[in-house]
Protein backbone atom coordinates (compact mmCIF):
# COMPACT_ATOMS: atom_id res chain seq x y z
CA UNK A 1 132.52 95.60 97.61
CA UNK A 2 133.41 95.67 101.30
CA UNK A 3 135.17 99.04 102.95
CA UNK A 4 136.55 98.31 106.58
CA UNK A 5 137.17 102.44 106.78
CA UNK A 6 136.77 102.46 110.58
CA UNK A 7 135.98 105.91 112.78
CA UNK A 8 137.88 108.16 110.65
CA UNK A 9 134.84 108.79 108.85
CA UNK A 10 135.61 107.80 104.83
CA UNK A 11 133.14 104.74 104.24
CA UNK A 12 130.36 107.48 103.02
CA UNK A 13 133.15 109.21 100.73
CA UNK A 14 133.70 105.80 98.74
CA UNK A 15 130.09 105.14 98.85
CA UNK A 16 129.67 108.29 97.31
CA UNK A 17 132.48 107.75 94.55
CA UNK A 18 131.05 104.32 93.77
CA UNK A 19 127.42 105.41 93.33
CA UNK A 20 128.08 108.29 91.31
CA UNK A 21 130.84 106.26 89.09
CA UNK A 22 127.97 103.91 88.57
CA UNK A 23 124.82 106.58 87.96
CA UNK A 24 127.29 108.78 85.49
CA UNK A 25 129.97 106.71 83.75
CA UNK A 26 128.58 102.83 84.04
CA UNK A 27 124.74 104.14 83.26
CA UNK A 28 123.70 100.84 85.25
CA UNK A 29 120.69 100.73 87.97
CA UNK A 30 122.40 99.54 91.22
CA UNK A 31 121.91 101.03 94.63
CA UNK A 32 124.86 101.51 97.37
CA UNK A 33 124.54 100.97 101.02
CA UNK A 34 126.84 102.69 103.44
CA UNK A 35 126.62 102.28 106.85
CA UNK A 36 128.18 104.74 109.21
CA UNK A 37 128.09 105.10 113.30
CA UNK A 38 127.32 107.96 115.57
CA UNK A 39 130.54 108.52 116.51
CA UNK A 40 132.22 108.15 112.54
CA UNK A 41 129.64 110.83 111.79
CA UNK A 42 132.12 113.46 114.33
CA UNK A 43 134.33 113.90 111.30
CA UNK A 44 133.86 116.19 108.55
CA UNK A 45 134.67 114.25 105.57
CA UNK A 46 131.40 112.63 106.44
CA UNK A 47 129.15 116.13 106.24
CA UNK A 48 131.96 116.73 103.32
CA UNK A 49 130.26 113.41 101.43
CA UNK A 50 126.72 114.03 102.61
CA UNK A 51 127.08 117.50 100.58
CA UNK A 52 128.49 115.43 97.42
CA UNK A 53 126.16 113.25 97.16
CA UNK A 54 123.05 115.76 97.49
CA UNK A 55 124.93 118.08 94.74
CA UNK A 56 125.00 114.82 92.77
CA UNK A 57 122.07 113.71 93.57
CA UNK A 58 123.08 110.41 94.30
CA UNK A 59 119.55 108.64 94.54
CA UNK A 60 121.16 105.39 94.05
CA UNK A 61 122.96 105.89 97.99
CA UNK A 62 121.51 104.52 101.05
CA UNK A 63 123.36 105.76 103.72
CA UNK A 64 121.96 104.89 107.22
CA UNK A 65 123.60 106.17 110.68
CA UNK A 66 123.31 103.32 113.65
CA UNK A 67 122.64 105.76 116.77
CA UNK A 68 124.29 103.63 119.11
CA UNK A 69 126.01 106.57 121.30
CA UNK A 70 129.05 105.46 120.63
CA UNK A 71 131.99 107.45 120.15
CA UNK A 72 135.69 106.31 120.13
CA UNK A 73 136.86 107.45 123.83
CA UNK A 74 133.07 107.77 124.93
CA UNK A 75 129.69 109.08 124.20
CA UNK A 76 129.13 110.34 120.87
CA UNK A 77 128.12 114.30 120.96
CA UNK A 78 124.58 113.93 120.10
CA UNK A 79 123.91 110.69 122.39
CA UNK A 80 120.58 109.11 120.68
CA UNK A 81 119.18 112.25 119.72
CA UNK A 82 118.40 110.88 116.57
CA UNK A 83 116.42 114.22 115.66
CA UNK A 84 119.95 116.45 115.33
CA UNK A 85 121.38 113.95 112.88
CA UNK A 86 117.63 114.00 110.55
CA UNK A 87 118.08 117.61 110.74
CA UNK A 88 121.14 117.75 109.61
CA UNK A 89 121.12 115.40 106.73
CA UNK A 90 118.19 116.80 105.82
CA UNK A 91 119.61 120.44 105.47
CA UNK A 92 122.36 118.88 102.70
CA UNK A 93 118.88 117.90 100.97
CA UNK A 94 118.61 114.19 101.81
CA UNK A 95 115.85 112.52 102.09
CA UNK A 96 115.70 111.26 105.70
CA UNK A 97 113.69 108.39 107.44
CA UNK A 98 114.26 107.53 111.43
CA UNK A 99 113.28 104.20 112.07
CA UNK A 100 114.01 101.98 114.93
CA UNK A 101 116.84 99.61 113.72
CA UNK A 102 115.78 96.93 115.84
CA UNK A 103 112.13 96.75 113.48
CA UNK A 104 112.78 95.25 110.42
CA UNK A 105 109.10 96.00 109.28
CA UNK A 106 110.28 100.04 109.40
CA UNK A 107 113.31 99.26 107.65
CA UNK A 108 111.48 97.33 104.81
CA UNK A 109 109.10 100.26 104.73
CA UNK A 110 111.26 103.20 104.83
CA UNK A 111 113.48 101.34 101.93
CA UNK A 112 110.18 100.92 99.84
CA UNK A 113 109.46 104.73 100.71
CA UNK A 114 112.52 106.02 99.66
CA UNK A 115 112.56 104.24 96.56
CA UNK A 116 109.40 105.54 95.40
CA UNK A 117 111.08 109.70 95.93
């Protein structure tokens, strides 16, 4: 199912919804992807979703933020420090992989990584 949810920041809050509806009610083994930008990730019903789906433990999410500086009237706050947004994903209990985008050899390997946690 495709979201168009824009820069206001509620693509990872249906992501969530759908991947816990499937992992609790449906009982059936299929992952979600979300993909959000740099500049989306300024609102707070994204940290609001991040902390859902760790309390949930929503193993069957893939969320991955494209660094790409961009914010809606100019740079996003954390330009390509991709370190501050690991950091904080990681402190709502996600496991978190940086890879270069570009590379999809790091891609392939962090998926295979994270499905093995």
């Amino acid at each position: 199912m495709d979201v168009a949810t824009g820069s206001l920041g509620q693509g990872l809050s249906v992501a969530c919804g759908m991947a816990y509806c499937n992992k609790f009610l449906e009982k059936t083994n299929h992952t979600f992807w979300c993909i959000l930008g740099d500049g989306e990730c300024a609102e707070g019903s994204v940290w609001e979703a991040l902390n859902f789906g760790a309390f949930y433990k929503l193993n069957n999410l893939v969320a991955i933020i494209d660094c790409n500086r961009l914010g809606q009237t100019g740079v996003a706050m954390h330009g390509h420090d991709v370190e501050v947004y690991k950091r904080k994903c990681e402190a709502f209990g996600w496991n978190t992989i940086v890879v270069d985008g570009h590379s999809i050899e790091e891609l392939t390997s962090a998926y295979m990584l994270a499905r093995k946690s």
